[in-house]
Protein backbone atom coordinates (compact mmCIF):
# COMPACT_ATOMS: atom_id res chain seq x y z
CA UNK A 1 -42.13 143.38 143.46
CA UNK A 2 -45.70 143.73 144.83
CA UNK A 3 -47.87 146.25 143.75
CA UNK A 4 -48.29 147.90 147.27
CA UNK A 5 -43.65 148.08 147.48
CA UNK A 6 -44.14 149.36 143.36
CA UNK A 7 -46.85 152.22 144.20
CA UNK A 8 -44.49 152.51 147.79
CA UNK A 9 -41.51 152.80 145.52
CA UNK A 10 -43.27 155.24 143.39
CA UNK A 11 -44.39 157.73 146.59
CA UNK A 12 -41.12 157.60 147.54
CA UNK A 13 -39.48 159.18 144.47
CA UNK A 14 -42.14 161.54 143.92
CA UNK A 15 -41.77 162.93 147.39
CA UNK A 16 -37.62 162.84 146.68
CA UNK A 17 -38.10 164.36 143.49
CA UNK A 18 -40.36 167.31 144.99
CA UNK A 19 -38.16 167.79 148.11
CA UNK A 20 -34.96 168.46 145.58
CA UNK A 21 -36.92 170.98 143.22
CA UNK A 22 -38.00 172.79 146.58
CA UNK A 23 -34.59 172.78 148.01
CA UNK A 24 -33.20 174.07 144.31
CA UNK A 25 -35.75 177.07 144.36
CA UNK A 26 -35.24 177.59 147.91
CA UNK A 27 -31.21 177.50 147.08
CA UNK A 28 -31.44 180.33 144.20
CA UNK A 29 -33.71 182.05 146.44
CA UNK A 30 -31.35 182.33 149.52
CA UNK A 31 -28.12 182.69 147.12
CA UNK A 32 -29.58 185.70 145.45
CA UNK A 33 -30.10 187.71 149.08
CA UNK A 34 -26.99 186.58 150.57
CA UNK A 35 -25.15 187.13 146.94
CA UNK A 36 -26.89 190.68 147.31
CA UNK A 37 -26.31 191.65 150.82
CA UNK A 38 -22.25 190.64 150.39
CA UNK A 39 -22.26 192.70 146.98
CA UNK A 40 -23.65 195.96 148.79
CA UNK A 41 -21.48 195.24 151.75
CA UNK A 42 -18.26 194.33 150.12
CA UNK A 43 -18.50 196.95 147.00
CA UNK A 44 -20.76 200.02 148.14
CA UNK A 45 -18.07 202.50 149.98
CA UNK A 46 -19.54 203.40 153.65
CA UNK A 47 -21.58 200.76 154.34
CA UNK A 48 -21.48 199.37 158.14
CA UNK A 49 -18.96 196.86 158.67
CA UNK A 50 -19.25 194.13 161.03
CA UNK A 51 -15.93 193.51 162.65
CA UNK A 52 -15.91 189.67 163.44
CA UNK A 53 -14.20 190.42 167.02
CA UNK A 54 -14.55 187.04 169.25
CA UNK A 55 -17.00 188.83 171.64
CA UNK A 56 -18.94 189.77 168.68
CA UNK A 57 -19.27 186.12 167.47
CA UNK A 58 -20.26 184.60 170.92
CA UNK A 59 -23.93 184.61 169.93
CA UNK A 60 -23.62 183.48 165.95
CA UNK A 61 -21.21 180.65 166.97
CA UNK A 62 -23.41 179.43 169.88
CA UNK A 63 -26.65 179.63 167.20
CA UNK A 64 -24.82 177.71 164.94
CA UNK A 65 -23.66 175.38 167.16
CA UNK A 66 -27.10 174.56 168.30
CA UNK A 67 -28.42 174.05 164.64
CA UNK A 68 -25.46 171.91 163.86
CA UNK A 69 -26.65 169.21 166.83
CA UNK A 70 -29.66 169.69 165.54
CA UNK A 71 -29.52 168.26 162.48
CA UNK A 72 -26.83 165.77 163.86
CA UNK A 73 -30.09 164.60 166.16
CA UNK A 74 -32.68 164.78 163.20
CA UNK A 75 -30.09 162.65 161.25
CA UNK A 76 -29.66 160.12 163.98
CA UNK A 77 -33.42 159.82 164.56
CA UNK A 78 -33.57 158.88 160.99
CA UNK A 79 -31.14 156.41 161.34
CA UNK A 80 -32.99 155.00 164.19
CA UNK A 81 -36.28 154.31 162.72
CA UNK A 82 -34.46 152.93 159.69
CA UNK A 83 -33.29 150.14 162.60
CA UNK A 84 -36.57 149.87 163.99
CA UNK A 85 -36.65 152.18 166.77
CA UNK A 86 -39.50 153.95 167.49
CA UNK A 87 -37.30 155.47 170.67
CA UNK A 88 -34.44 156.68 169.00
CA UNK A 89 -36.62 158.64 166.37
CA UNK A 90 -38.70 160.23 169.01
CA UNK A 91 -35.51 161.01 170.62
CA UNK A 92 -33.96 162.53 167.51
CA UNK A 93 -37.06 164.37 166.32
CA UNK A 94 -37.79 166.16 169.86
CA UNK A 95 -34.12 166.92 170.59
CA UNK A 96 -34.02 169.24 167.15
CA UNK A 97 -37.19 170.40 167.53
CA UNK A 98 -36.45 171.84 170.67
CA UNK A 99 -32.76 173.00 169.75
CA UNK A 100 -34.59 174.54 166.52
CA UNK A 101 -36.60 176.83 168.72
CA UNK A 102 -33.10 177.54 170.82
CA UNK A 103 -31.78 178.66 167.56
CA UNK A 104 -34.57 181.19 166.51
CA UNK A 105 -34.87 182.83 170.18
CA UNK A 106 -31.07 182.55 169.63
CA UNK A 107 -31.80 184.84 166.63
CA UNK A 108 -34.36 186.96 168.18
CA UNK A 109 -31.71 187.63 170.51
CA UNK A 110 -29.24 188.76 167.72
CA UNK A 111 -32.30 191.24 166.27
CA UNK A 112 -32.36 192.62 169.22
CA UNK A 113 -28.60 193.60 170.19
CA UNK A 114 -26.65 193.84 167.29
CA UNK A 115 -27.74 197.45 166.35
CA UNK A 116 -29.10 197.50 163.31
CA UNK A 117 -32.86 197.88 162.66
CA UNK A 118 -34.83 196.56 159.58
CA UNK A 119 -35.20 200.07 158.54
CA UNK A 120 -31.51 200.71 157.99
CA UNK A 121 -31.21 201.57 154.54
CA UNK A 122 -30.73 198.96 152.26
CA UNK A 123 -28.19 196.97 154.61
CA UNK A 124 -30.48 196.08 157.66
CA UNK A 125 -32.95 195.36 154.98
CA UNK A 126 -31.40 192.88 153.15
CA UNK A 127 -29.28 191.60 156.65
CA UNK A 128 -32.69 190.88 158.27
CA UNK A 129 -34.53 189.65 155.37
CA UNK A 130 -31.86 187.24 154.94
CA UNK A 131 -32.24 186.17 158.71
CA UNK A 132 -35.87 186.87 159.00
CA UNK A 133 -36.49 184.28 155.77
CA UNK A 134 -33.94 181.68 157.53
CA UNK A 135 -35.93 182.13 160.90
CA UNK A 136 -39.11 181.84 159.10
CA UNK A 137 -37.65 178.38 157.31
CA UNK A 138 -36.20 177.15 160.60
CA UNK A 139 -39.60 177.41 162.34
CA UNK A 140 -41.49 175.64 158.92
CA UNK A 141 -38.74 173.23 159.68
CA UNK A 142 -39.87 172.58 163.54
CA UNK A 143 -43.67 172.43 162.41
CA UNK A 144 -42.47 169.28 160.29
CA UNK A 145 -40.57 167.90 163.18
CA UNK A 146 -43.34 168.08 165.12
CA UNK A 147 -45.74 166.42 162.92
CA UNK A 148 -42.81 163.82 162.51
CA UNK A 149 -42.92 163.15 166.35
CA UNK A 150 -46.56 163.07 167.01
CA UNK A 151 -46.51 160.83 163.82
CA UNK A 152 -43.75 158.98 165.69
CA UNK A 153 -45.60 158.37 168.70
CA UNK A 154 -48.57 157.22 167.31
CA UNK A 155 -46.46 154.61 165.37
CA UNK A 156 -46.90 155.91 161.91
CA UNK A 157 -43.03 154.96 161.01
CA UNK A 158 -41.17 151.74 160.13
CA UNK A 159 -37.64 150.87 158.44
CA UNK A 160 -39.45 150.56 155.35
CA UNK A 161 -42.57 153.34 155.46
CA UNK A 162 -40.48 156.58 156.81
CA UNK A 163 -40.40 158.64 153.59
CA UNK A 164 -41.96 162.00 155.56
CA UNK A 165 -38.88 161.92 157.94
CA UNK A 166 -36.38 161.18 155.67
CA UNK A 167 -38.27 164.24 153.44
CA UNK A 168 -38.32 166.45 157.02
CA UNK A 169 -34.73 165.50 157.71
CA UNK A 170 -33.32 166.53 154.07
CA UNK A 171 -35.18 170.14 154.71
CA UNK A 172 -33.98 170.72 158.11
CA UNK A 173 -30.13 169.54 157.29
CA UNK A 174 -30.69 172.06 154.33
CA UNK A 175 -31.77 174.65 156.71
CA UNK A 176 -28.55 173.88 158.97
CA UNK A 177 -26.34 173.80 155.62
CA UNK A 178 -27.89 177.19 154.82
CA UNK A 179 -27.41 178.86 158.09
CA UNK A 180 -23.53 177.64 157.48
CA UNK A 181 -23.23 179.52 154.23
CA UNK A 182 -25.32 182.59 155.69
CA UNK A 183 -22.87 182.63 158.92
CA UNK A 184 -20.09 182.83 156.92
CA UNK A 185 -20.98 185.98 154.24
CA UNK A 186 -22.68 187.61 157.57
CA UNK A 187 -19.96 187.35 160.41
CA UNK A 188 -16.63 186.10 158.63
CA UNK A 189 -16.32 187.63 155.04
């Protein structure tokens, strides 16, 4: 091995290594809230429930649908510049950029009609700092995309030098996977 692929090599497993401590901290972080909010929801007598009626999930189902493409397109992108195509990434990268900004108006839209308020008691607090942390991720996860796709453009990536979107792509399919656990303790449990 040269020592250019060696100190390669090296980058690479730092930036690995440093994207799965993040992800850990950022994984106790959003399993304490959520592990919070269900506690005080499922074991505090009078708290609001949220009946899971199908009209009622229109909106969470649709959100999660989007971020679910999303990182299906981020993934794919990947994929492509691991082949060699600068298209495909592009593709990949813009197509979950833009369904990641879908998904937080989508959310917007959920602060806005689902009746609670930020304010309400300890239940709307920890309900919308559990969505308000996930929107804030979601849109940290769209600022890497779109350094990933200017990068992209300018023809920063190749199969073997793509460790940033490989490291953007872990954090926004964590995002996704997070959203997955949050949908279910919010809307189905």
């Amino acid at each position: 091995m040269t020592a250019v692929a060696t100190a390669d090599a090296r980058r690479q497993g730092i930036a690995r290594t440093g994207m799965l401590a993040a992800l850990a901290s950022e994984t106790v972080f959003f399993g304490t809230l959520l592990s919070a909010y269900l506690f005080m929801r499922l074991d505090q007598p009078g708290w609001p429930q949220i009946a899971a009626t199908p009209a009622r999930l229109i909106l969470p189902v649709l959100n999660t649908s989007v971020l679910v493409v999303s990182a299906l397109a981020v993934t794919l992108g990947e994929r492509a510049v691991a082949r060699g195509s600068q298209r495909g990434l592009a593709a990949g990268l813009a197509a979950a950029l833009v369904l990641g900004l879908v998904f937080v108006g989508g959310q917007i839209l959920e602060f806005s009609s689902n009746g609670m308020r930020p304010g309400d008691q300890a239940f709307g607090g920890v309900f919308f700092t559990l969505m308000g942390f996930h929107a804030l991720h979601v849109l940290a996860g769209v600022v890497l995309l779109g350094i990933n796709l200017v990068r992209a453009r300018l023809g920063d990536f190749s199969p073997a030098r793509h460790i940033a979107v490989t490291m953007g792509t872990w954090f926004w399919v964590y995002v996704t996977a997070v959203w997955l656990a949050m949908f279910v303790g919010l809307y189905l449990i």
